[in-house]
Protein backbone atom coordinates (compact mmCIF):
# COMPACT_ATOMS: atom_id res chain seq x y z
CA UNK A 1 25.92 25.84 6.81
CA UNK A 2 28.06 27.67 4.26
CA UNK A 3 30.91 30.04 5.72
CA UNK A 4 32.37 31.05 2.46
CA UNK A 5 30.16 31.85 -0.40
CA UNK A 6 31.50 33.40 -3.13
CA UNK A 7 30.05 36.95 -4.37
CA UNK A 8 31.07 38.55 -7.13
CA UNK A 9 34.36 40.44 -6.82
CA UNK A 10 33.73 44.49 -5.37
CA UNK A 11 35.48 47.06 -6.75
CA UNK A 12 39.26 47.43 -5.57
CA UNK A 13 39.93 49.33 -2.38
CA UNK A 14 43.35 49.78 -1.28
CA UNK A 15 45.03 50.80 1.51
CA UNK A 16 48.68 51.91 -0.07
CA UNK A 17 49.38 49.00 -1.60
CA UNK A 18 47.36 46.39 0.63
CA UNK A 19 44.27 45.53 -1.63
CA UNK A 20 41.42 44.75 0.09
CA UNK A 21 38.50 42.27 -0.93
CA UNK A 22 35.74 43.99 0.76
CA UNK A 23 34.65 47.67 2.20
CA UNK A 24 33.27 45.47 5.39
CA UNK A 25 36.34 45.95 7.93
CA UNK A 26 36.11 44.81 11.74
CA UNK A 27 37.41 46.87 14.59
CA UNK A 28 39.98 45.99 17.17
CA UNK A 29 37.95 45.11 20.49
CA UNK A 30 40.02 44.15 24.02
CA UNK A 31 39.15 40.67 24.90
CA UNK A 32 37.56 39.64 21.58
CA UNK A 33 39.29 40.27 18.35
CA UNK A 34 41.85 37.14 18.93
CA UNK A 35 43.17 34.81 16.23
CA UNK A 36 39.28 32.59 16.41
CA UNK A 37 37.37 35.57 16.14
CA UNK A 38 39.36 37.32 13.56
CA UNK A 39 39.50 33.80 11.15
CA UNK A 40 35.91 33.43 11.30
CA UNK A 41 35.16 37.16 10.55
CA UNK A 42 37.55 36.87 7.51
CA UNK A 43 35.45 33.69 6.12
CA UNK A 44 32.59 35.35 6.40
CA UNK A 45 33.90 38.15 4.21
CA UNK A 46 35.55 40.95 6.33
CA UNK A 47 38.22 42.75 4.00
CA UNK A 48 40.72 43.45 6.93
CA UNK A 49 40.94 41.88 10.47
CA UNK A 50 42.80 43.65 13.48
CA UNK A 51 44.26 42.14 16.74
CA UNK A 52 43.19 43.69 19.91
CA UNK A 53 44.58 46.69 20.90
CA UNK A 54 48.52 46.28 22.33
CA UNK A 55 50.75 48.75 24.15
CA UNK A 56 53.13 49.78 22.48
CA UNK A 57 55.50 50.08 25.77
CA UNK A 58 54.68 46.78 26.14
CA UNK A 59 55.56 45.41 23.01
CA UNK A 60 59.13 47.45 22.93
CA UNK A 61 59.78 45.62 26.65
CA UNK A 62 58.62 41.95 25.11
CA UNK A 63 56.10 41.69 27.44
CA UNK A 64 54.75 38.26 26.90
CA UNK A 65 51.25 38.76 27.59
CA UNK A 66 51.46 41.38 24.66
CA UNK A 67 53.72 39.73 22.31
CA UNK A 68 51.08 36.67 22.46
CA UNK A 69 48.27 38.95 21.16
CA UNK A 70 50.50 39.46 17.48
CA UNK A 71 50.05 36.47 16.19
CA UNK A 72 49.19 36.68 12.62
CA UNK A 73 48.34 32.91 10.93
CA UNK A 74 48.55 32.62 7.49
CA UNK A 75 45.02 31.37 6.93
CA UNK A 76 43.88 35.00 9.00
CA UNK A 77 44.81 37.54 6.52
CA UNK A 78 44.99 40.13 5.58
CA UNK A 79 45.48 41.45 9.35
CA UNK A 80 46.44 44.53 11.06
CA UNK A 81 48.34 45.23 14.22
CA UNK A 82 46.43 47.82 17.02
CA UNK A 83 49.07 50.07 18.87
CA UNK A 84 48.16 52.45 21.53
CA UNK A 85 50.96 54.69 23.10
CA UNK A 86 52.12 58.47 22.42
CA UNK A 87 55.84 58.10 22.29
CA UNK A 88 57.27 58.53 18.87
CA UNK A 89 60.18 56.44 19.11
CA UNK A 90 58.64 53.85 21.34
CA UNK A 91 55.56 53.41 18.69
CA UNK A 92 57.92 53.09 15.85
CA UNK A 93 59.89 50.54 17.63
CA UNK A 94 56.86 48.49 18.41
CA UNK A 95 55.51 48.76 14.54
CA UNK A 96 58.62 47.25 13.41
CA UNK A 97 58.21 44.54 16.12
CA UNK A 98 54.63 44.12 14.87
CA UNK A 99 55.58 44.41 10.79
CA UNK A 100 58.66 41.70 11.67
CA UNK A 101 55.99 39.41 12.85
CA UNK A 102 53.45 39.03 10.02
CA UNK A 103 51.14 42.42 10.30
CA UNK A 104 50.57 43.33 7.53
CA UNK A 105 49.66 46.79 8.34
CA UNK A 106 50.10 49.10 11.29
CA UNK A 107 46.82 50.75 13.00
CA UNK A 108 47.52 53.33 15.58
CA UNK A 109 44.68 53.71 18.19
CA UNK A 110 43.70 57.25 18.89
CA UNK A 111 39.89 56.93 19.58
CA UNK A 112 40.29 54.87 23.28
CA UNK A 113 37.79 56.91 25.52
CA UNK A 114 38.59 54.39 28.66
CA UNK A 115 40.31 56.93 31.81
CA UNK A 116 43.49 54.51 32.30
CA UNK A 117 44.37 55.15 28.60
CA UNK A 118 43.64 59.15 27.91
CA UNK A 119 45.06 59.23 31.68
CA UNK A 120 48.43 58.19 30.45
CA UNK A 121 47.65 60.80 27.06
CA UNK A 122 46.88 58.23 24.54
CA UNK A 123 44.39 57.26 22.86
CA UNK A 124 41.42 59.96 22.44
CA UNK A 125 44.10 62.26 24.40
CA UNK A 126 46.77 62.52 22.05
CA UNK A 127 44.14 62.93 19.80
CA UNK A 128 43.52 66.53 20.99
CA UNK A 129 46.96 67.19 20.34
CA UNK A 130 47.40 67.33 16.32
CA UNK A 131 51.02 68.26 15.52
CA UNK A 132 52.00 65.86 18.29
CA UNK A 133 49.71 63.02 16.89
CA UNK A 134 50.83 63.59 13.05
CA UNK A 135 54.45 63.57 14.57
CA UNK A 136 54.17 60.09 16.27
CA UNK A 137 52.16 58.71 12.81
CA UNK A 138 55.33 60.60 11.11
CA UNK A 139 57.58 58.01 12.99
CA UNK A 140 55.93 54.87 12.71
CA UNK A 141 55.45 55.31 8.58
CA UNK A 142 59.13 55.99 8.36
CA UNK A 143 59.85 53.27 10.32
CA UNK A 144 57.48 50.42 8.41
CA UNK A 145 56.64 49.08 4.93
CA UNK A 146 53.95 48.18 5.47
CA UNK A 147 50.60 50.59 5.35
CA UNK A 148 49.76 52.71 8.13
CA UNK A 149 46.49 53.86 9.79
CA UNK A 150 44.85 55.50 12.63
CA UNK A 151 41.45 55.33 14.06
CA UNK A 152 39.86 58.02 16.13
CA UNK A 153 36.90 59.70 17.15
CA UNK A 154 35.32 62.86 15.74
CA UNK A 155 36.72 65.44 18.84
CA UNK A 156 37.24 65.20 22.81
CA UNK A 157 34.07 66.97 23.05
CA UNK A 158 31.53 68.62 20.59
CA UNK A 159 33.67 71.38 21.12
CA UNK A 160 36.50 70.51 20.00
CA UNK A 161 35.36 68.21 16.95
CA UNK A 162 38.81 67.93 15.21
CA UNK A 163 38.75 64.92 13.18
CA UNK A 164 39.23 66.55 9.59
CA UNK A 165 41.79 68.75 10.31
CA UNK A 166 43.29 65.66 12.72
CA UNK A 167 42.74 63.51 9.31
CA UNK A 168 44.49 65.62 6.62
CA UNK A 169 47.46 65.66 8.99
CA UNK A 170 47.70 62.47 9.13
CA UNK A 171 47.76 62.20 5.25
CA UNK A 172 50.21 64.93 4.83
CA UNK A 173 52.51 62.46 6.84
CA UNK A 174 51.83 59.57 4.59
CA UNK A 175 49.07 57.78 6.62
CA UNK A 176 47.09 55.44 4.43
CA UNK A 177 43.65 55.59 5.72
CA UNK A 178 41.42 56.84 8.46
CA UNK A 179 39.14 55.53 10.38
CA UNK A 180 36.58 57.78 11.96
CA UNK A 181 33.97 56.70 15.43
CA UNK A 182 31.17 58.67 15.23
CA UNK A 183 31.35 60.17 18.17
CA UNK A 184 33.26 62.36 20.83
CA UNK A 185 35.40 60.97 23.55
CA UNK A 186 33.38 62.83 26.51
CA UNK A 187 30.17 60.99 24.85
CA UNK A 188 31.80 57.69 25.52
CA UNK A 189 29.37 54.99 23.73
CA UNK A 190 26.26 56.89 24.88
CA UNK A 191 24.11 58.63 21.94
CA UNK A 192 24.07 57.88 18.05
CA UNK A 193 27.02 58.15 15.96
CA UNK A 194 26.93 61.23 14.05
CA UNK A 195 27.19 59.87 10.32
CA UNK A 196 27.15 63.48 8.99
CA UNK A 197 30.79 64.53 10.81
CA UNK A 198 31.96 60.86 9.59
CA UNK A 199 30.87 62.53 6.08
CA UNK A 200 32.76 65.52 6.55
CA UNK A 201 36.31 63.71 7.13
CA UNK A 202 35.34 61.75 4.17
CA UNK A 203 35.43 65.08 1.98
CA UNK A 204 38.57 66.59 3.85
CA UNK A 205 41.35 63.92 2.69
CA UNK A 206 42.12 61.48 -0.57
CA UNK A 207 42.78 58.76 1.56
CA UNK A 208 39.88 55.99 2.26
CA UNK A 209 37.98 57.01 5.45
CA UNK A 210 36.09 53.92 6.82
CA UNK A 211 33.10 54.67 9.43
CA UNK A 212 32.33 53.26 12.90
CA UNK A 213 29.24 53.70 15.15
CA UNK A 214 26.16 51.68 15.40
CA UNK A 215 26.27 49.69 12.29
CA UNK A 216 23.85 46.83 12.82
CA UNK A 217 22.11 46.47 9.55
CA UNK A 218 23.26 45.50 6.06
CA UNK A 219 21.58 47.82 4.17
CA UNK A 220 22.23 51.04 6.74
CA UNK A 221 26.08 50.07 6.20
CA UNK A 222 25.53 50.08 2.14
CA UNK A 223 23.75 53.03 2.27
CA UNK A 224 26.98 54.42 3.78
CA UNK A 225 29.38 53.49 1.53
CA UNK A 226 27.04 53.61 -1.61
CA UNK A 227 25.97 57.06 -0.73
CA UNK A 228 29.91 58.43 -0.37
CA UNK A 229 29.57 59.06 3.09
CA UNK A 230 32.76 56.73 3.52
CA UNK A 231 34.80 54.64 1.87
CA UNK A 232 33.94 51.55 4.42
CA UNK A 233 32.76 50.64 7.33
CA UNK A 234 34.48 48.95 10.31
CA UNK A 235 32.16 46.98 12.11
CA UNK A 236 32.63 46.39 16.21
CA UNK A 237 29.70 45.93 18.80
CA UNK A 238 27.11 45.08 16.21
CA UNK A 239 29.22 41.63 15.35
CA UNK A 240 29.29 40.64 19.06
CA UNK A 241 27.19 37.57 19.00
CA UNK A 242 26.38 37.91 15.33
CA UNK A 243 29.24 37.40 12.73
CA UNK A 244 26.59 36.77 10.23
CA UNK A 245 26.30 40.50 9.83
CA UNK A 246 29.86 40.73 8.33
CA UNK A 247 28.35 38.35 5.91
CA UNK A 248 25.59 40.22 5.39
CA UNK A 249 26.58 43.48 4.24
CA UNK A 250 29.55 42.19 1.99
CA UNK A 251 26.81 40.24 0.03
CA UNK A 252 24.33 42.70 -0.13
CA UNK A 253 27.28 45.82 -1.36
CA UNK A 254 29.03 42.79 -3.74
CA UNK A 255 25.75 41.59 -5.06
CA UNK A 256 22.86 44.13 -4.29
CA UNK A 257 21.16 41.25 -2.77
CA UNK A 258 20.25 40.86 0.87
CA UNK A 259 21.13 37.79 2.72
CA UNK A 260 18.37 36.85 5.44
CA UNK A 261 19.06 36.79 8.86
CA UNK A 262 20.84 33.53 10.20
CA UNK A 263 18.17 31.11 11.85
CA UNK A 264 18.32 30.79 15.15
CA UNK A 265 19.40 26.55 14.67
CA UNK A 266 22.41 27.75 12.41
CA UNK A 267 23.40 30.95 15.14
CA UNK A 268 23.96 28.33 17.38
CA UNK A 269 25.54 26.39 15.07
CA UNK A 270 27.82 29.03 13.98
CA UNK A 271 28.52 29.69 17.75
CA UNK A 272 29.69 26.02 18.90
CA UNK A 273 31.99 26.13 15.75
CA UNK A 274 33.46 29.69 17.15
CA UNK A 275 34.25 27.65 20.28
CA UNK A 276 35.59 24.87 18.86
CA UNK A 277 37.54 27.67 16.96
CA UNK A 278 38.78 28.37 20.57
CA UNK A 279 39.74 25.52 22.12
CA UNK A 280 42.02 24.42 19.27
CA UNK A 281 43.52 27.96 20.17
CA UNK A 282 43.79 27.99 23.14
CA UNK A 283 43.10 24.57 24.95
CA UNK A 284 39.58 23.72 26.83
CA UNK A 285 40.25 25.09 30.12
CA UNK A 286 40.82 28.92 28.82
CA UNK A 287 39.16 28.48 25.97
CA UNK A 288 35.82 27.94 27.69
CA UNK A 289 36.41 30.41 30.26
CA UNK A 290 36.74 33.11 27.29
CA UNK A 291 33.67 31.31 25.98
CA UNK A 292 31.51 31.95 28.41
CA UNK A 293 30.30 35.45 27.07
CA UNK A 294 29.91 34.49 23.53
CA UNK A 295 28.00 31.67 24.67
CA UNK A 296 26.06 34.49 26.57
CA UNK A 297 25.35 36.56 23.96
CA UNK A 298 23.88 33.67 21.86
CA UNK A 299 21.53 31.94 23.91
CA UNK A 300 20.02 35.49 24.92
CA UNK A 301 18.46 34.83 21.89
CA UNK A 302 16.34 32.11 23.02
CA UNK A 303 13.31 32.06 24.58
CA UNK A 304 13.53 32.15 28.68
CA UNK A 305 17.15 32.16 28.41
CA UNK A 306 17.38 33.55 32.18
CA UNK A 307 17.51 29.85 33.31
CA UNK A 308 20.72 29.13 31.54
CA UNK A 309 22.62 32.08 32.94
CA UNK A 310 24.02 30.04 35.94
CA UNK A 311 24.88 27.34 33.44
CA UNK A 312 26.95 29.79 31.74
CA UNK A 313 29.18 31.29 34.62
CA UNK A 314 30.28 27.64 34.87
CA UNK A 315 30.88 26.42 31.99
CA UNK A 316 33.74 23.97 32.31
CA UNK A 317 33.65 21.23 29.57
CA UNK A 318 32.39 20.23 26.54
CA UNK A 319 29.76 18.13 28.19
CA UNK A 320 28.20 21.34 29.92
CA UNK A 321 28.62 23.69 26.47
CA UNK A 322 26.31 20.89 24.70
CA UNK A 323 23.47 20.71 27.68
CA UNK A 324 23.45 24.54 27.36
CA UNK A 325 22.85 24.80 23.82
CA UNK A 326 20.70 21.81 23.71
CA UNK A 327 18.31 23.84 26.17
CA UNK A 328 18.51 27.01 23.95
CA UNK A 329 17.26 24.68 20.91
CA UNK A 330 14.53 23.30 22.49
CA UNK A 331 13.44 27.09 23.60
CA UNK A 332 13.49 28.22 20.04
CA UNK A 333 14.13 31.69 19.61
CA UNK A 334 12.43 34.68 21.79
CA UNK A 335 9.65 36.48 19.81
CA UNK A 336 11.13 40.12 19.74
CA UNK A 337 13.69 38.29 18.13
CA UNK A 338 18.15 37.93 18.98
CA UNK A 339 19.56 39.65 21.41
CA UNK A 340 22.29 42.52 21.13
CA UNK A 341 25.18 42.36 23.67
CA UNK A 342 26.41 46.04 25.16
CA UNK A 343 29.74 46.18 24.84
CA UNK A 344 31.67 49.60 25.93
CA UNK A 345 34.92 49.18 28.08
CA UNK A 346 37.47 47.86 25.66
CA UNK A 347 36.32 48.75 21.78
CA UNK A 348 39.57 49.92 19.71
């Protein structure tokens, strides 16, 4: 199976001065978007790759557990670094802290809807607050070379949709893109992302605005960017299971050409390399513990895949891993077709 085909070059789209080879971005998601996720989204064509969203308290305090999530390999780039916080000083320290150790550009993460992050006022909470927001964004670009950005949703409530006027702030202050979740905070993941408001930002700044929410099909994300709507897309729950999407819509908005779906022999294929991806991460014992949900999400795609679940929740060894997927061959794929994971609690 090829991982890396080459398409004809797209046209330039920079982030200050962090060129980027493709509109087809992938969101920073809590217990997935580690250093094997983020190198196989890259080869299959993602312009920009993000680590998992990190406190910056956390981060100032050199709390190992966070420090181990900014790792930033050479063959994984370009990458950016997630902070969450609402502290100006604290989130500049952390984005030098982040900068000093390969980032090469600084996202701030102001879209979080889960309680234990507004609780503390970050995320979708600061948010609400637009002079203190632009003054925390203020901070960290002062603070950093390299570019800075900020993802967040369109309001806290359709009320109080503020995302424009939250976006031109954020340029005023030298931010160098936006990226924009279709939807509120009090809507959570429920309901369609409202492309139109994601349109609206788009027209309200000269920065690149890149779009988020339900993006699941090559052709709906080229529409997107094609149209003017955005600038790019970042993709998140649509990947989960399928990184053949990223691969997807970078052909079809490079080439015009659309790339079939991935048959069900090479998904599985593409899968058992992601763990392998994993293990030499992170050894076999953790690795295949993380494992076990990708592994999950794949075989749900096979025909009478309820057998297997047990298989899954104790998946140990290398052994085990091949008997699962050995089953899911012989099952072939279910008629309706893959299955798409619901993911909701930890999406950047």
């Amino acid at each position: 199976m090829a991982l890396a085909l080459a398409d004809a070059p797209a046209p330039a789209l920079r982030i200050g001065d962090l060129e980027l080879s493709s509109p087809i971005l992938v969101a920073p998601m809590a217990g997935i978007t580690d250093v094997p996720f983020r190198r196989i989204a890259m080869e299959m064509g993602a312009g920009l790759v993000c680590t998992e969203m990190v406190a910056a308290e956390a981060v100032v305090r050199s709390v190992e557990a966070s420090l181990r999530l900014l790792q930033f390999p050479d063959d994984t780039r370009p990458v950016a670094a997630q902070l969450v916080g609402s502290d100006p000083a604290v989130m500049a320290a952390a984005a030098q802290v982040c900068a000093e150790r390969g980032a090469m550009a600084v996202d701030v993460n102001l879209g979080c809807p889960v309680r234990k992050v507004v609780g503390l006022g970050c995320g979708a909470a600061l948010a609400r607050d637009v002079a203190a927001t632009a003054r925390v964004l203020a901070a960290i670009v002062d603070a950093v070379d390299v570019p800075v950005t900020a993802k967040m949703r369109l309001g806290w409530d359709q009320g109080s949709i503020n995302a424009p006027l939250l976006a031109r702030s954020l340029a005023d202050v030298g931010v160098g893109a936006v990226t924009v979740h279709g939807r509120t905070r009090c809507q959570g993941y429920a309901g369609w992302a409202d492309w139109r408001e994601i349109a609206g930002v788009r027209a309200a700044v000269d920065i690149p605005v890149f779009g988020s929410g339900d993006l699941r099909d090559p052709e709906q994300i080229a529409h997107h960017i094609e149209s003017g709507h955005v600038d790019g897309v970042v993709i998140a729950r649509g990947m989960l299971g399928n990184f053949w999407l990223v691969r997807q819509a970078a052909h079809r908005l490079a080439t015009g050409e659309n790339l079939p779906d991935l048959p069900f022999v090479e998904r599985i294929e593409l899968g058992r390399r992601h763990l392998e991806e994993l293990i030499a991460h992170y050894g076999e014992a953790r690795a295949l513990r993380i494992g076990r949900k990708y592994v999950a999400w794949t075989i749900k795609g096979c025909d009478g895949a309820s057998r297997l679940r047990a298989m899954v929740q104790d998946l140990d060894s290398r052994e085990r891993l091949d008997a699962i997927y050995a089953e899911a061959l012989a099952a072939g794929e279910r008629p309706e077709g893959p299955y798409q994971p619901i993911f909701t609690s930890g999406e950047g």
